[in-house]
PDB file of N, CA and C in Angstrom:
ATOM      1  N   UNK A   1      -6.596  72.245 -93.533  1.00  0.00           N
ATOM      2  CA  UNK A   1      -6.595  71.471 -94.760  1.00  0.00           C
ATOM      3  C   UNK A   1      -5.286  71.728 -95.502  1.00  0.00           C
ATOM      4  N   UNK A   2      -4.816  70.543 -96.062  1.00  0.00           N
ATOM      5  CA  UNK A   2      -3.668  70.883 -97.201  1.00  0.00           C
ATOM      6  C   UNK A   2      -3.801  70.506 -98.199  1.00  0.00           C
ATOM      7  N   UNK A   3      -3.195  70.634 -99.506  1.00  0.00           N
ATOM      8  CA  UNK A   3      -2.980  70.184-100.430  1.00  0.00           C
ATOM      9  C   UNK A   3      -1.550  69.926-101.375  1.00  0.00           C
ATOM     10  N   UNK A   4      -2.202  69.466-101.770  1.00  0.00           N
ATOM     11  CA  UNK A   4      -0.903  69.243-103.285  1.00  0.00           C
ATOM     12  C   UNK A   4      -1.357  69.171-104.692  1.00  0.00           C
ATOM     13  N   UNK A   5      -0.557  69.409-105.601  1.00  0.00           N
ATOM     14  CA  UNK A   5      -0.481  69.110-107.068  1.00  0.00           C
ATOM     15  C   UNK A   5      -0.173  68.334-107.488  1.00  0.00           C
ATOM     16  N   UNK A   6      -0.344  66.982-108.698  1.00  0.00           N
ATOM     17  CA  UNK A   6       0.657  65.973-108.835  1.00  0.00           C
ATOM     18  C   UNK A   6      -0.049  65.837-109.925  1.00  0.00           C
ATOM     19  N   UNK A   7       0.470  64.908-111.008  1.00  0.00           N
ATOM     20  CA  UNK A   7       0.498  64.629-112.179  1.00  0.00           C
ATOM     21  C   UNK A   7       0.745  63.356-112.270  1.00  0.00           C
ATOM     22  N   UNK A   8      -0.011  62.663-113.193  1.00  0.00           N
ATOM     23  CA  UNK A   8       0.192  61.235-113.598  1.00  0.00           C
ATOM     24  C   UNK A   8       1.231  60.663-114.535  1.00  0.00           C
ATOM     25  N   UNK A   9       2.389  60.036-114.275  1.00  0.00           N
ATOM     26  CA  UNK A   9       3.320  59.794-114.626  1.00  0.00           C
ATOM     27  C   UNK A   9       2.762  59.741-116.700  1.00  0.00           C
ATOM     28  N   UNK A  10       3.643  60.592-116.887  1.00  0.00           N
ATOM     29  CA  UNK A  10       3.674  60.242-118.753  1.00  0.00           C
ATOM     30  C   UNK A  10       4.085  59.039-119.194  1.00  0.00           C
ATOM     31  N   UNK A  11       4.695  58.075-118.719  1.00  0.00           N
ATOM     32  CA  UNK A  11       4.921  57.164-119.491  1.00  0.00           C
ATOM     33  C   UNK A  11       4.336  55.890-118.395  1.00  0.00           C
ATOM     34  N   UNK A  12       3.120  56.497-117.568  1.00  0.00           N
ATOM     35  CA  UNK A  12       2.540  55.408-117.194  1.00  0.00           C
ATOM     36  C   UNK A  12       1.747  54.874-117.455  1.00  0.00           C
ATOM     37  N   UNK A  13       0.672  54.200-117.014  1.00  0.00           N
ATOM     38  CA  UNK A  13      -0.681  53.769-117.245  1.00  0.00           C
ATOM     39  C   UNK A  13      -1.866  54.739-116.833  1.00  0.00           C
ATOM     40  N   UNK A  14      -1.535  55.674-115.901  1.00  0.00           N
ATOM     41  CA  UNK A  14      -2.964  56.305-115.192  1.00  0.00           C
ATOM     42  C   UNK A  14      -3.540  55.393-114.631  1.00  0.00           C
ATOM     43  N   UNK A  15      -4.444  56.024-114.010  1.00  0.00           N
ATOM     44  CA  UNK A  15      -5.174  54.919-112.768  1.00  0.00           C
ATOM     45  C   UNK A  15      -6.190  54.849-112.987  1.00  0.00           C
ATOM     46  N   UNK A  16      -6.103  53.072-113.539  1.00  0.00           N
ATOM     47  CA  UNK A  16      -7.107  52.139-113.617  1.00  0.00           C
ATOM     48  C   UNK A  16      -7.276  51.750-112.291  1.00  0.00           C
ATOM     49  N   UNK A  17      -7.799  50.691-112.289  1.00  0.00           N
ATOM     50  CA  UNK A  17      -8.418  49.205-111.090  1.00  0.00           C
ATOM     51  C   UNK A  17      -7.038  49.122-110.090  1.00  0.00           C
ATOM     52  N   UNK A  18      -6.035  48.715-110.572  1.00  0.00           N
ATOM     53  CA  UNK A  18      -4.895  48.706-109.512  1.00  0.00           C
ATOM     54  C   UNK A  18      -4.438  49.861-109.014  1.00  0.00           C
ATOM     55  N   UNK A  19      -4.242  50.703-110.008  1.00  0.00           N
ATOM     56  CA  UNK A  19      -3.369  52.145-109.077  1.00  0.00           C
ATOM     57  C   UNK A  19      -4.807  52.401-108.013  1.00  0.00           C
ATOM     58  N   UNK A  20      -5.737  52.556-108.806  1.00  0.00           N
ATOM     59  CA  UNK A  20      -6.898  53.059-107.823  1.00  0.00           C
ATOM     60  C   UNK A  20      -6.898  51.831-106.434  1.00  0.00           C
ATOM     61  N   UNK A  21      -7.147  51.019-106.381  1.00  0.00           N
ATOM     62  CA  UNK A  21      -7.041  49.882-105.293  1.00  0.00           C
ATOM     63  C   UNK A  21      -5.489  50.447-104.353  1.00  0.00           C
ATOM     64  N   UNK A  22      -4.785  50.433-105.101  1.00  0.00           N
ATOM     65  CA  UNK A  22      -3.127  50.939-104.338  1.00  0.00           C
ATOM     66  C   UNK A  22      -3.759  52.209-103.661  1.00  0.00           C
ATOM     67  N   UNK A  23      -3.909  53.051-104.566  1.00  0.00           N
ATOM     68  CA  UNK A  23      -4.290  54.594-103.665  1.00  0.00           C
ATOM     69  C   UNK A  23      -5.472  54.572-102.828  1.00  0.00           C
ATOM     70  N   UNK A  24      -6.469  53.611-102.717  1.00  0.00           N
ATOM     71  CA  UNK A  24      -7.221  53.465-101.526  1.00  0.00           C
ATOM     72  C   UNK A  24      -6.585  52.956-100.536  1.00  0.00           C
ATOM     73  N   UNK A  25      -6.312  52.101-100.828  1.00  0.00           N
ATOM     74  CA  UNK A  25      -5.588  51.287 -99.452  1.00  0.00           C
ATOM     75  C   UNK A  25      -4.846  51.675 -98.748  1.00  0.00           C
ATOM     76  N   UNK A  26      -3.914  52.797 -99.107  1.00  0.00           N
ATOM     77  CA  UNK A  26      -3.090  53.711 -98.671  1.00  0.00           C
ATOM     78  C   UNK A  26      -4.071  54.475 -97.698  1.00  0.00           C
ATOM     79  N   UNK A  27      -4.742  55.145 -98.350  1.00  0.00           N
ATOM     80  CA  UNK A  27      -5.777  56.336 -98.158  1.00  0.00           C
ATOM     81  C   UNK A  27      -6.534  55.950 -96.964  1.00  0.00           C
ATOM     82  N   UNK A  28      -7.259  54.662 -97.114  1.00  0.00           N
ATOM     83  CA  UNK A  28      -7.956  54.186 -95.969  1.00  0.00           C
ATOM     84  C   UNK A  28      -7.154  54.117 -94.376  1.00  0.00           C
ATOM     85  N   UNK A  29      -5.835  53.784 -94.365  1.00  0.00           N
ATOM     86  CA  UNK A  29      -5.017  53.856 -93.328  1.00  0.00           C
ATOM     87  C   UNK A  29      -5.155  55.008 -92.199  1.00  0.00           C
ATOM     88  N   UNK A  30      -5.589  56.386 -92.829  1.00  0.00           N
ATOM     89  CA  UNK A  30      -5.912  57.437 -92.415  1.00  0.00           C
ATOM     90  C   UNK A  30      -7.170  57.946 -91.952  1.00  0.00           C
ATOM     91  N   UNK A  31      -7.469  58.501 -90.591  1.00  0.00           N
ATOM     92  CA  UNK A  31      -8.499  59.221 -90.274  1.00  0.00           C
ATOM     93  C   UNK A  31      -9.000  60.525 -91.021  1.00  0.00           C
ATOM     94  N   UNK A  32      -7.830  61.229 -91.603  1.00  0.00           N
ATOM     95  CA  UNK A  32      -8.418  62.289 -92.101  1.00  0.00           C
ATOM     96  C   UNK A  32      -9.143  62.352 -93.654  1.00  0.00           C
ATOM     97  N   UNK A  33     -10.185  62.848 -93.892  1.00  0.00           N
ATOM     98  CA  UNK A  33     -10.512  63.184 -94.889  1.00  0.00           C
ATOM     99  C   UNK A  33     -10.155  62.963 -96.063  1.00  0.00           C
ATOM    100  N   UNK A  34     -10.106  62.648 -97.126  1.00  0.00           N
ATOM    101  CA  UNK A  34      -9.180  62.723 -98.596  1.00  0.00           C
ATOM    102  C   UNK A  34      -9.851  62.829 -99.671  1.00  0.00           C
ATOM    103  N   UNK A  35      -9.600  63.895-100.086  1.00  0.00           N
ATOM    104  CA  UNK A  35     -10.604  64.255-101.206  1.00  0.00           C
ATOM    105  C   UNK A  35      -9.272  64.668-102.692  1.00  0.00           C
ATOM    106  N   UNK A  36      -9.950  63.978-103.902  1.00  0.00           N
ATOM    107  CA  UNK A  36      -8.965  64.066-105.063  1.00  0.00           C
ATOM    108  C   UNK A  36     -10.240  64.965-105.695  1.00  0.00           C
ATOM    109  N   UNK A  37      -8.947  66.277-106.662  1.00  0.00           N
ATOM    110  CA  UNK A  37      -9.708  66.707-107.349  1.00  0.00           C
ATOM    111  C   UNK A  37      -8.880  66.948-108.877  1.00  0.00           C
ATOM    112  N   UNK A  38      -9.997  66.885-110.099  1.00  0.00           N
ATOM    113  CA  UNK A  38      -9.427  66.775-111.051  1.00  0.00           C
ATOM    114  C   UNK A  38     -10.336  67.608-112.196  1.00  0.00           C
ATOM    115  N   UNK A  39      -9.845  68.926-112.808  1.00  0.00           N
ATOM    116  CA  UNK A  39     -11.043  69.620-113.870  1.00  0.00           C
ATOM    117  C   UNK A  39     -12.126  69.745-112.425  1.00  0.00           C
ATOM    118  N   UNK A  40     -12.320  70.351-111.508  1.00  0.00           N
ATOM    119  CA  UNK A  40     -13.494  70.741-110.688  1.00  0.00           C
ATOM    120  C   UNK A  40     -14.047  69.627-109.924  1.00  0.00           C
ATOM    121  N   UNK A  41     -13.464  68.334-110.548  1.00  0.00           N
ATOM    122  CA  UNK A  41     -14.449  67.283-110.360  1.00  0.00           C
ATOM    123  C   UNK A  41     -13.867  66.444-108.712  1.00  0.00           C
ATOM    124  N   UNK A  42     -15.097  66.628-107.189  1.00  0.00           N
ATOM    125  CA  UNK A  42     -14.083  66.174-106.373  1.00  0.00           C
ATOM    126  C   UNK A  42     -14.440  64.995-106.024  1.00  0.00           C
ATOM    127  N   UNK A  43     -13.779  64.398-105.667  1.00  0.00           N
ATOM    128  CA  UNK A  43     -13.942  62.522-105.303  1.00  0.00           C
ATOM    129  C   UNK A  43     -13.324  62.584-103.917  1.00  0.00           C
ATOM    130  N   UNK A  44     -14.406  61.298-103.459  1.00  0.00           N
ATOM    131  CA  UNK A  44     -13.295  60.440-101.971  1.00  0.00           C
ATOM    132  C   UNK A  44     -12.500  60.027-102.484  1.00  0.00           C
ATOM    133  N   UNK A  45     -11.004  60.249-101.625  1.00  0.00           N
ATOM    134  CA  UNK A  45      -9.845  59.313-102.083  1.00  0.00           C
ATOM    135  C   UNK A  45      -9.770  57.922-101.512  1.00  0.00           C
ATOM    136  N   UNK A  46     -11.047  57.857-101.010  1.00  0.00           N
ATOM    137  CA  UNK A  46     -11.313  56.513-100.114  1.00  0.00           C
ATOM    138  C   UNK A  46     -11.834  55.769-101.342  1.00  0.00           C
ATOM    139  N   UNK A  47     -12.165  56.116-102.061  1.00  0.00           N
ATOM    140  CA  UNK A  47     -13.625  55.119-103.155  1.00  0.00           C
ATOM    141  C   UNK A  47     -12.738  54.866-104.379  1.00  0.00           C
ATOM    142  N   UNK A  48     -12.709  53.367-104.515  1.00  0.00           N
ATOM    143  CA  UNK A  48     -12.166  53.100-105.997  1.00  0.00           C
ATOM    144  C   UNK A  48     -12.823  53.373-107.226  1.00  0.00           C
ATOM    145  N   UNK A  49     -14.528  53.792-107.106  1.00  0.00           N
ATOM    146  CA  UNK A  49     -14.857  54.179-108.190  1.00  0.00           C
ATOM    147  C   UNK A  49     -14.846  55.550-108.006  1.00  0.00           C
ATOM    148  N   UNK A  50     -15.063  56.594-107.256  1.00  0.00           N
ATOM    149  CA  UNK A  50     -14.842  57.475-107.553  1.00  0.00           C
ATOM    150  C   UNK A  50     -13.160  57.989-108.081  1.00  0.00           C
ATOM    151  N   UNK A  51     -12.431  57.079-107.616  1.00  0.00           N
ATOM    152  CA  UNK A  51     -11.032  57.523-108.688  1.00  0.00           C
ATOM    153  C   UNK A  51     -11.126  57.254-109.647  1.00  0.00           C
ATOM    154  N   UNK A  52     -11.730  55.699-110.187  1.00  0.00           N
ATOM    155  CA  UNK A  52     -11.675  55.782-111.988  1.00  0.00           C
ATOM    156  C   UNK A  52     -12.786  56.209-112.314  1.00  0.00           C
ATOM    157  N   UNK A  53     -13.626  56.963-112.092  1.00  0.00           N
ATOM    158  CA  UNK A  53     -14.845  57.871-112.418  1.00  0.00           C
ATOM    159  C   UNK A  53     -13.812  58.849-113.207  1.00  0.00           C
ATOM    160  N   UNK A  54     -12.627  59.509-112.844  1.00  0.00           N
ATOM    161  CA  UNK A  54     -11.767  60.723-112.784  1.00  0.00           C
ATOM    162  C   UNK A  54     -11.557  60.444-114.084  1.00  0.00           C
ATOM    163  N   UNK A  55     -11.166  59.319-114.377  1.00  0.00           N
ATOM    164  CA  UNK A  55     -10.175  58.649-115.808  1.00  0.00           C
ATOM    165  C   UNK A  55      -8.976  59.363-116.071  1.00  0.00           C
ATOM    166  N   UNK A  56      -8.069  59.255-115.138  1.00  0.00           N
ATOM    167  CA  UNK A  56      -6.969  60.399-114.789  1.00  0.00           C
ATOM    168  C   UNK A  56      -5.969  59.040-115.688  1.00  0.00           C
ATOM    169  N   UNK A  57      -5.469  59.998-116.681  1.00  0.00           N
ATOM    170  CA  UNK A  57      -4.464  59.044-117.759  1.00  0.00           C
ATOM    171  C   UNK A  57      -2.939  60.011-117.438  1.00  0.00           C
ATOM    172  N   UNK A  58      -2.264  58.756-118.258  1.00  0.00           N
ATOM    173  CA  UNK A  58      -0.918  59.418-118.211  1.00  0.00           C
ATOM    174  C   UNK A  58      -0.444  61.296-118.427  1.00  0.00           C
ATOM    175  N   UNK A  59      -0.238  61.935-118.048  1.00  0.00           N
ATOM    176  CA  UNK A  59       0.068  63.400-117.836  1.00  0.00           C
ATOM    177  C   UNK A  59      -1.139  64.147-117.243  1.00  0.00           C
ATOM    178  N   UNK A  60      -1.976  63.421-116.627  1.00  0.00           N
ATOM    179  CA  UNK A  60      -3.075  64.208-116.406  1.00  0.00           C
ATOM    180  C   UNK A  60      -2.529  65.040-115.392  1.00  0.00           C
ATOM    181  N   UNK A  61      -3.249  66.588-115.005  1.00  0.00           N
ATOM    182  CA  UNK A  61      -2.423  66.847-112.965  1.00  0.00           C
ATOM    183  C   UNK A  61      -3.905  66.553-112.433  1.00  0.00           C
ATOM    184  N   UNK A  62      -3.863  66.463-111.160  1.00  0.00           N
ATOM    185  CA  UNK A  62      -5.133  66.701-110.333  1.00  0.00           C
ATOM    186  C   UNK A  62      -4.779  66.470-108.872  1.00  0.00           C
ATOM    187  N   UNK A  63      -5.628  67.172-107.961  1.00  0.00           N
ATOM    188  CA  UNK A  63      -5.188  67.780-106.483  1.00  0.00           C
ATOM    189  C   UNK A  63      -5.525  66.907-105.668  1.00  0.00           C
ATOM    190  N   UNK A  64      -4.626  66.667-104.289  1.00  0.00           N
ATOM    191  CA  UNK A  64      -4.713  65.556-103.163  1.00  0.00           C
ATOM    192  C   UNK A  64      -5.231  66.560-102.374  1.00  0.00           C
ATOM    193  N   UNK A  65      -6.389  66.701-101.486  1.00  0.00           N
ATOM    194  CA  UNK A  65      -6.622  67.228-100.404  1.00  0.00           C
ATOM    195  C   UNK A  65      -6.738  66.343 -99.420  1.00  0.00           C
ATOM    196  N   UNK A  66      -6.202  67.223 -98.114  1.00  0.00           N
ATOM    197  CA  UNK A  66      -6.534  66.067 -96.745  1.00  0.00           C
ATOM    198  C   UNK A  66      -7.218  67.088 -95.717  1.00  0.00           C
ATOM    199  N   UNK A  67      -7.807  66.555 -94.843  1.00  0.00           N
ATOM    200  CA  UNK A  67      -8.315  67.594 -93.584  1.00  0.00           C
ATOM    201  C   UNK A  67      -8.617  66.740 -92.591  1.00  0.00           C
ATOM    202  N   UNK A  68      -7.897  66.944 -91.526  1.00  0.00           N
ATOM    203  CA  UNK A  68      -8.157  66.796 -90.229  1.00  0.00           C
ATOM    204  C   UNK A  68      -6.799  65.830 -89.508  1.00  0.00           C
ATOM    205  N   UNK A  69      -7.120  64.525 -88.771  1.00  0.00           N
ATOM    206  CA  UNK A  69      -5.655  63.975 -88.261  1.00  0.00           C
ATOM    207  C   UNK A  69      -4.873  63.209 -88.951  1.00  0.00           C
ATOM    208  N   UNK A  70      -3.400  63.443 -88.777  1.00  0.00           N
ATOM    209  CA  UNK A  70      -2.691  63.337 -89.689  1.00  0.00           C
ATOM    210  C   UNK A  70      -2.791  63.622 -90.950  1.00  0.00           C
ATOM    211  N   UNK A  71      -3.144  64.834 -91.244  1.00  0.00           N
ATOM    212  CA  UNK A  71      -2.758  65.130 -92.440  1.00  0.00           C
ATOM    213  C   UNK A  71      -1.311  65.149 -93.507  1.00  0.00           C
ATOM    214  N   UNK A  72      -0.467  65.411 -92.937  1.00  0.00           N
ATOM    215  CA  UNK A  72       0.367  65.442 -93.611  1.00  0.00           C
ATOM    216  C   UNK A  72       0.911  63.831 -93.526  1.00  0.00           C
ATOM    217  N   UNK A  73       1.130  63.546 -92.874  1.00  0.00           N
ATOM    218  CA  UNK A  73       1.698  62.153 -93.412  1.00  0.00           C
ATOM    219  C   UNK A  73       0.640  61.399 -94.401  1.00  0.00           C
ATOM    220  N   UNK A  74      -0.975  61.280 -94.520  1.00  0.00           N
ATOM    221  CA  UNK A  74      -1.462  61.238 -95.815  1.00  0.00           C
ATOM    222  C   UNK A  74      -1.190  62.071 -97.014  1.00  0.00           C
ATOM    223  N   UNK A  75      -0.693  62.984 -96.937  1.00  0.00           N
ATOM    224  CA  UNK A  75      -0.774  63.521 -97.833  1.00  0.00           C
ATOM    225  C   UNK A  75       1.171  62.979 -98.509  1.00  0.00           C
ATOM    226  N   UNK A  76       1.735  62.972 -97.385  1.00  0.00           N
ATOM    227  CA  UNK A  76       3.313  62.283 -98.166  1.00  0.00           C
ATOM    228  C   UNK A  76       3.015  61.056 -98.479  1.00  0.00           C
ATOM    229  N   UNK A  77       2.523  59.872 -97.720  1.00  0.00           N
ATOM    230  CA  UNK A  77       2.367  58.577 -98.091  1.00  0.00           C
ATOM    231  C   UNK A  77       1.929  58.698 -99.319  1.00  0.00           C
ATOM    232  N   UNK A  78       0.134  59.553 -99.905  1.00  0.00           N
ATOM    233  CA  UNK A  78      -0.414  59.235-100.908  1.00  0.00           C
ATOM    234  C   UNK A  78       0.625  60.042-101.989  1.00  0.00           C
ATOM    235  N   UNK A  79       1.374  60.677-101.874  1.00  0.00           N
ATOM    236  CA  UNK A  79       1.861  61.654-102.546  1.00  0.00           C
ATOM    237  C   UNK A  79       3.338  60.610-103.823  1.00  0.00           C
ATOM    238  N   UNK A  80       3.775  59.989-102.338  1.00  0.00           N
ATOM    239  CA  UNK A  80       4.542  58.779-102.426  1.00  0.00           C
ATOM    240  C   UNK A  80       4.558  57.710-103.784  1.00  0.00           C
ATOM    241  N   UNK A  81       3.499  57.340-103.648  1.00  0.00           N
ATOM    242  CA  UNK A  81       2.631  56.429-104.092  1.00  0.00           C
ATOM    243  C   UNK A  81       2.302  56.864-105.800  1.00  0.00           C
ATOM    244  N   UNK A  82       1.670  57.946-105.632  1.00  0.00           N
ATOM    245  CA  UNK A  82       1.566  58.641-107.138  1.00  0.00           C
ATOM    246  C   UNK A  82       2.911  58.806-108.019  1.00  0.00           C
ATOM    247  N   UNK A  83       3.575  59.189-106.734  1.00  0.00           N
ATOM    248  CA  UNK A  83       5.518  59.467-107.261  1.00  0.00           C
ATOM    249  C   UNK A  83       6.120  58.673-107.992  1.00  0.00           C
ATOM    250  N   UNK A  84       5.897  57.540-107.213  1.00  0.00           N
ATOM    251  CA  UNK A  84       6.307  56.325-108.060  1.00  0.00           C
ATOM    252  C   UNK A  84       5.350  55.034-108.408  1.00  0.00           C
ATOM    253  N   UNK A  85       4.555  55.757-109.414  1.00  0.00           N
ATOM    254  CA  UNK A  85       3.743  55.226-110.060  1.00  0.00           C
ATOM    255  C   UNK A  85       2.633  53.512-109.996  1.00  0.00           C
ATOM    256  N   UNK A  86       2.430  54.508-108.447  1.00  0.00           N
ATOM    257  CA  UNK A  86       1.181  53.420-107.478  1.00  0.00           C
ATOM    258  C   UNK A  86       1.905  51.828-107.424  1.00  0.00           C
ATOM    259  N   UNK A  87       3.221  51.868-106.814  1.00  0.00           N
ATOM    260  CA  UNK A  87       3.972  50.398-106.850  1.00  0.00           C
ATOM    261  C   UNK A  87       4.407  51.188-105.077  1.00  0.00           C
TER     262      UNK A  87
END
């Protein structure tokens, strides 16, 4: 399993309906696992409601986990994606 740290851009929107739709679609591409966690709280990174369940707003941080094949390239793609603010 790996992870990362990342933070929601401060002068963005946080992820509503689109970033969340962007970061599934990404996410789904992948066999492995993807689990977001935020304050304890863990979600599929597959499920658009479980990301805006999160209500992850501008400066929020919260953790990308992946486990199993290809992990790491999910974890750069989705990583990607958050980087520059789910576009």
């Amino acid at each position: 399993m790996k992870e990362i740290l990342l933070k929601i851009n401060e002068n963005g929107t946080g992820m509503h309906a689109r970033p969340a739709s962007v970061f599934v679609n990404c996410a789904s591409k992948f066999p492995c696992e993807i689990t977001v966690v935020k304050d304890d709280v863990e979600v599929n990174g597959k499920s658009i409601m479980g990301l805006m369940m999160l209500a992850l707003a501008p400066g929020n941080e919260f953790k990308i986990q992946v486990k199993g094949e290809k992990e790491e390239e999910a974890l750069e793609a989705l990583s990607n994606i958050v980087n520059n603010d789910f576009v």
